[in-house]
N, C-alpha and C. Protein backbone atom coordinates (compact mmCIF):
# COMPACT_ATOMS: atom_id res chain seq x y z
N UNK A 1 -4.70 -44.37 -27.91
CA UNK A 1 -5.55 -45.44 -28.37
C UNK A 1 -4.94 -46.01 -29.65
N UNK A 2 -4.44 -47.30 -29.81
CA UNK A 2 -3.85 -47.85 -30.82
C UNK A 2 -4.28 -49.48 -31.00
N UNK A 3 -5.62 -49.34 -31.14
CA UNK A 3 -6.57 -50.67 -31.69
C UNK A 3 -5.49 -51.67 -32.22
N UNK A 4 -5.87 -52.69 -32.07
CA UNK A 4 -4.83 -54.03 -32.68
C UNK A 4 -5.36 -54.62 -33.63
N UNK A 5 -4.98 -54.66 -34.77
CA UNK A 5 -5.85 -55.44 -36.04
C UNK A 5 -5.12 -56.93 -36.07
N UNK A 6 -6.27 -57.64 -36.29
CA UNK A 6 -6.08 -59.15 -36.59
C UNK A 6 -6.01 -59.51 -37.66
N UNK A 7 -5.62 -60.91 -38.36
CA UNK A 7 -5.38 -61.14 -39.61
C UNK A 7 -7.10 -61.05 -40.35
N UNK A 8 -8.23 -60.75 -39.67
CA UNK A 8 -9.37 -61.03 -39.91
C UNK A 8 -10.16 -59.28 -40.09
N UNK A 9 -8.67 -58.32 -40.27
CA UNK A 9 -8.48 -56.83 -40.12
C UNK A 9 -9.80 -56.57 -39.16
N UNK A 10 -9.86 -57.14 -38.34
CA UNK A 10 -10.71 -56.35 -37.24
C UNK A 10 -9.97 -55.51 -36.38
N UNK A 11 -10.53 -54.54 -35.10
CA UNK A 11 -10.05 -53.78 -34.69
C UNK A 11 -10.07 -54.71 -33.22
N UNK A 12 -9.43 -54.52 -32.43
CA UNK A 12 -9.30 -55.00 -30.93
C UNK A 12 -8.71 -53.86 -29.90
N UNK A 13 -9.72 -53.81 -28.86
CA UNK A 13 -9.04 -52.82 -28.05
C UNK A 13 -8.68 -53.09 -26.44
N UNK A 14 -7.94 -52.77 -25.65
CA UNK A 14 -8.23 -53.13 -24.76
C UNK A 14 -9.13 -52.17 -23.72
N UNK A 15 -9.31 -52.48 -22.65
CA UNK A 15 -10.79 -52.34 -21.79
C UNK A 15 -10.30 -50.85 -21.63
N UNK A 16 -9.19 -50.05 -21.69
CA UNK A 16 -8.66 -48.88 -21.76
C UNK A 16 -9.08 -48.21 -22.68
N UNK A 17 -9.00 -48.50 -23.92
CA UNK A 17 -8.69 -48.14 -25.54
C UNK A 17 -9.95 -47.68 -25.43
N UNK A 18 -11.45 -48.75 -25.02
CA UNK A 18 -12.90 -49.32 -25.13
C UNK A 18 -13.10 -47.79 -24.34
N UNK A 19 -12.46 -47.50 -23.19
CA UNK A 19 -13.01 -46.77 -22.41
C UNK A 19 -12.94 -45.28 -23.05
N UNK A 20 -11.81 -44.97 -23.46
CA UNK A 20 -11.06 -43.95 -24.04
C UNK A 20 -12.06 -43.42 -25.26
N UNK A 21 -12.17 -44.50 -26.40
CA UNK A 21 -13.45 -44.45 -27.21
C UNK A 21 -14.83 -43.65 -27.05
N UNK A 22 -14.58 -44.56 -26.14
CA UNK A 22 -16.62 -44.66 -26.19
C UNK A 22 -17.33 -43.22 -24.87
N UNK A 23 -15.83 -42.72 -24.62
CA UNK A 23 -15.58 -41.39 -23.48
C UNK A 23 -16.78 -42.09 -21.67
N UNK A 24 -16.03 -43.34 -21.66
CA UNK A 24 -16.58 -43.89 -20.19
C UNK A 24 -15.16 -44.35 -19.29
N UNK A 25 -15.48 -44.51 -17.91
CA UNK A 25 -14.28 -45.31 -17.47
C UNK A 25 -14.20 -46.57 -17.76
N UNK A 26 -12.83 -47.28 -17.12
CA UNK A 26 -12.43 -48.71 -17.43
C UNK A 26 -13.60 -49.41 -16.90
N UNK A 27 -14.07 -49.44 -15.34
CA UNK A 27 -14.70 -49.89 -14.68
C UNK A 27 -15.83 -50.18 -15.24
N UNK A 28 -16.74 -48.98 -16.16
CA UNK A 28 -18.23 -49.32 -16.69
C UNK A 28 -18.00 -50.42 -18.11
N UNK A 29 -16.77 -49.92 -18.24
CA UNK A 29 -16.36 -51.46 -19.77
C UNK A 29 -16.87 -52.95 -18.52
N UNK A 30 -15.82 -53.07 -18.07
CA UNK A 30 -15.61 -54.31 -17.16
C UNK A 30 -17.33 -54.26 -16.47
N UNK A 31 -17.95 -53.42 -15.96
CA UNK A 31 -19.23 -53.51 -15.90
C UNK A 31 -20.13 -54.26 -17.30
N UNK A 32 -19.85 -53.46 -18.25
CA UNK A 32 -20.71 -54.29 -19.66
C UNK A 32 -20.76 -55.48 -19.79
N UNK A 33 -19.02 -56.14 -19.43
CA UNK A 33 -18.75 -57.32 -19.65
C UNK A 33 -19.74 -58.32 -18.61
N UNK A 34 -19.66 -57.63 -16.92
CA UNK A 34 -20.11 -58.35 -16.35
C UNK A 34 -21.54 -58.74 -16.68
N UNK A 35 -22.50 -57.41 -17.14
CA UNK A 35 -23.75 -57.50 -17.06
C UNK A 35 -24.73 -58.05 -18.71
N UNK A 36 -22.94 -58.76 -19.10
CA UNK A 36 -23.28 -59.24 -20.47
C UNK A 36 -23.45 -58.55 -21.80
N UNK A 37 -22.63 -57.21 -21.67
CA UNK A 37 -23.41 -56.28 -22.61
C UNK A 37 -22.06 -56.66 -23.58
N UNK A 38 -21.08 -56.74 -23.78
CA UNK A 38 -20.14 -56.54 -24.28
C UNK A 38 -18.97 -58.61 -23.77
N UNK A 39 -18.46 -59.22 -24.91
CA UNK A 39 -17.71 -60.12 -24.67
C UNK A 39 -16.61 -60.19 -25.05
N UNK A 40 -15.88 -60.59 -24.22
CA UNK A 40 -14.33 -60.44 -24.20
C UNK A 40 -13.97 -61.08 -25.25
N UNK A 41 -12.75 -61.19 -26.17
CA UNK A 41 -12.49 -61.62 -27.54
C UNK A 41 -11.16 -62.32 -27.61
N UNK A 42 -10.43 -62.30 -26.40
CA UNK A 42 -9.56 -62.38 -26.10
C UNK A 42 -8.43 -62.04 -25.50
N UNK A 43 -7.31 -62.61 -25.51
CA UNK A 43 -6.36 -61.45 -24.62
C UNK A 43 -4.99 -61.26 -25.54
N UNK A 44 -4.64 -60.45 -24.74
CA UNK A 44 -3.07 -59.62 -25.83
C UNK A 44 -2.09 -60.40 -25.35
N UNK A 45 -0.43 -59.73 -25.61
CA UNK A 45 0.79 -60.87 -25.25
C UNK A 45 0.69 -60.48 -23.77
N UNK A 46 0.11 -59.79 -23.06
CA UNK A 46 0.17 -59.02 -21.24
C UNK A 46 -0.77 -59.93 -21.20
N UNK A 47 -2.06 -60.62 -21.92
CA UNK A 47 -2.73 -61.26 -20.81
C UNK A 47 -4.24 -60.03 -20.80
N UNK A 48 -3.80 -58.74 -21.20
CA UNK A 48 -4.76 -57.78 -21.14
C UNK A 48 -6.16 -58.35 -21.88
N UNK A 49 -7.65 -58.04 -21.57
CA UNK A 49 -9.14 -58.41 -22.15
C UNK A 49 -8.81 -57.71 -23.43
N UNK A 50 -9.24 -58.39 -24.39
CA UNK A 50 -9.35 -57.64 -25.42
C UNK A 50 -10.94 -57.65 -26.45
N UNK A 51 -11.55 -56.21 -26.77
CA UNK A 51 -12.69 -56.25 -27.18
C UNK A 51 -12.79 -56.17 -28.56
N UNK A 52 -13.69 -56.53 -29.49
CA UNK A 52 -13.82 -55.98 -30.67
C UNK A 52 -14.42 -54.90 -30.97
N UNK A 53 -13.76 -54.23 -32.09
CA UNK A 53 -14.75 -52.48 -31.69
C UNK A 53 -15.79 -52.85 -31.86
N UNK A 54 -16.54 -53.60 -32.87
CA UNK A 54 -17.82 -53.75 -33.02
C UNK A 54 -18.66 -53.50 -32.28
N UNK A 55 -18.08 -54.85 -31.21
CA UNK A 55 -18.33 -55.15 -30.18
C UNK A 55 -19.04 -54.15 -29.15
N UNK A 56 -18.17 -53.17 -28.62
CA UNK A 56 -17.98 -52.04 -27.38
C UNK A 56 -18.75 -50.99 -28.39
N UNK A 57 -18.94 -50.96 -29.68
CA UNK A 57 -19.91 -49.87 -30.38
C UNK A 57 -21.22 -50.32 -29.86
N UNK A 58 -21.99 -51.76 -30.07
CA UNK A 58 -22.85 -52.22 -29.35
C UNK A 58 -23.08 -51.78 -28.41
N UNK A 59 -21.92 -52.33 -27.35
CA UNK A 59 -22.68 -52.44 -26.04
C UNK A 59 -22.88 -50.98 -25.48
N UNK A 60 -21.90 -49.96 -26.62
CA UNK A 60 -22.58 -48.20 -25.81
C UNK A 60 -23.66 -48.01 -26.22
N UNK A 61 -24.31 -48.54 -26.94
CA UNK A 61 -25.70 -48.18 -27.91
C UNK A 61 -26.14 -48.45 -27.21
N UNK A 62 -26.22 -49.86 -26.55
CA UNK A 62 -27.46 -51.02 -26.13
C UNK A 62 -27.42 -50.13 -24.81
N UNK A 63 -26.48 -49.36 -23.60
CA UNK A 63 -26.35 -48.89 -22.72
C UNK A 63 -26.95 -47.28 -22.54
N UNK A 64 -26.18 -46.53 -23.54
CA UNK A 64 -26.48 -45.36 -23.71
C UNK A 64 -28.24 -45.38 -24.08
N UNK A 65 -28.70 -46.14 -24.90
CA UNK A 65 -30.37 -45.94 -24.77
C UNK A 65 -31.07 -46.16 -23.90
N UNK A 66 -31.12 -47.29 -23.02
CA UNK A 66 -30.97 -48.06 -21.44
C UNK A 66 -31.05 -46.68 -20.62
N UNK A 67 -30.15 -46.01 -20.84
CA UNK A 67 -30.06 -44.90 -19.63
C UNK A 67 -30.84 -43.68 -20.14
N UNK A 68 -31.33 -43.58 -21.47
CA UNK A 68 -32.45 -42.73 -22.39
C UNK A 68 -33.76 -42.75 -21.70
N UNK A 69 -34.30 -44.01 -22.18
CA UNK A 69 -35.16 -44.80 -21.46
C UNK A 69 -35.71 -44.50 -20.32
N UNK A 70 -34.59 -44.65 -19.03
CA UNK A 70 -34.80 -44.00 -17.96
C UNK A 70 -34.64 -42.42 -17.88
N UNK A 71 -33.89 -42.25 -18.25
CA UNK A 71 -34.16 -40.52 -18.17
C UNK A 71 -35.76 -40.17 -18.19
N UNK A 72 -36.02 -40.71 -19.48
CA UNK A 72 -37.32 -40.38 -19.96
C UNK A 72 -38.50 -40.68 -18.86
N UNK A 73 -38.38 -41.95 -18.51
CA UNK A 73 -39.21 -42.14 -17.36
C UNK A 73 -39.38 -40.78 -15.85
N UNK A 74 -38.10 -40.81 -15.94
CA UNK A 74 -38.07 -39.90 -14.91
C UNK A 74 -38.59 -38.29 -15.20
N UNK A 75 -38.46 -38.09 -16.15
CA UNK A 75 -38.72 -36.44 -16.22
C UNK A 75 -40.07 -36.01 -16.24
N UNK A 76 -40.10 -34.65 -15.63
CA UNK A 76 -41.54 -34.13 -15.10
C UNK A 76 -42.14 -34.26 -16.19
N UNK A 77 -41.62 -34.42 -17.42
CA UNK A 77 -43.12 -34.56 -18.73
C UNK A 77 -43.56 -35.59 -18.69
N UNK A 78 -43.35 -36.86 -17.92
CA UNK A 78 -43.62 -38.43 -17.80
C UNK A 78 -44.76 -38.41 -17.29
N UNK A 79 -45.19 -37.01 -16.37
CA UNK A 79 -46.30 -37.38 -15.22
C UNK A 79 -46.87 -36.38 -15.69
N UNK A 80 -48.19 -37.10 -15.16
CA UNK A 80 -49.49 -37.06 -16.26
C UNK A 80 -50.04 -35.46 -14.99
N UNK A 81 -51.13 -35.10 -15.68
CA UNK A 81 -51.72 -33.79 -14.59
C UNK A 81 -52.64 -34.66 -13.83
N UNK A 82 -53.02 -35.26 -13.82
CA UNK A 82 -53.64 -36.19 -12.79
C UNK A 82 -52.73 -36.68 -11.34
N UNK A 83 -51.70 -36.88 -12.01
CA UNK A 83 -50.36 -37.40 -10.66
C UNK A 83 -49.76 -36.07 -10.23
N UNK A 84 -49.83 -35.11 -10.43
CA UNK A 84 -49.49 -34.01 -10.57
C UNK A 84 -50.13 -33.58 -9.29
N UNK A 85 -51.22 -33.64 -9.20
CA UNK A 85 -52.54 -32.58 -8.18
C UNK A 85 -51.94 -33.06 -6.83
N UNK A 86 -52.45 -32.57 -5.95
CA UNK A 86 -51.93 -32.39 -4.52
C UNK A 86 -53.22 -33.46 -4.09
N UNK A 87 -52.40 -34.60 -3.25
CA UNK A 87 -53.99 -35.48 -2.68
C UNK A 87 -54.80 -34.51 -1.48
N UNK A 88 -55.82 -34.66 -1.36
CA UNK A 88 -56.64 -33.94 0.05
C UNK A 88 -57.40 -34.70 0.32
């Protein structure tokens, strides 16, 4: 992982770097992007997406709680002893 700094010393990574980071695959980066969580910043001399860390720090937050959220929904402490009882 070797972030690219701009004259604006920000960090830039590509959708690799993002993935490597934030310990997800390439695919769920390029997912963020699609589902708007995360915007592309540009591209490198390859042409490669390039993110701002800021950026991809966001969109694991905004994601990683997203999937909290649901956890939470789902787990047997969610349901009440009323939903619990057996219907007859």
């Amino acid at each position: 992982m070797c972030g690219r700094a701009s004259v604006e010393d920000e960090i830039w990574l590509t959708a690799r770097e993002a993935a490597e980071l934030t310990g997800v695959s390439v695919v769920t980066v390029y997912s963020w992007v699609n589902r708007g969580h995360l915007k592309v910043g540009g591209l490198d001399h390859r042409g490669q997406r390039l993110f701002r860390h800021l950026d991809v720090a966001r969109a694991e937050k905004a994601t990683r709680a997203k999937a909290k959220r649901l956890l939470a929904l789902a787990s047997p402490s969610s349901v009440t002893s009323e939903q619990s009882l057996p219907i007859r």
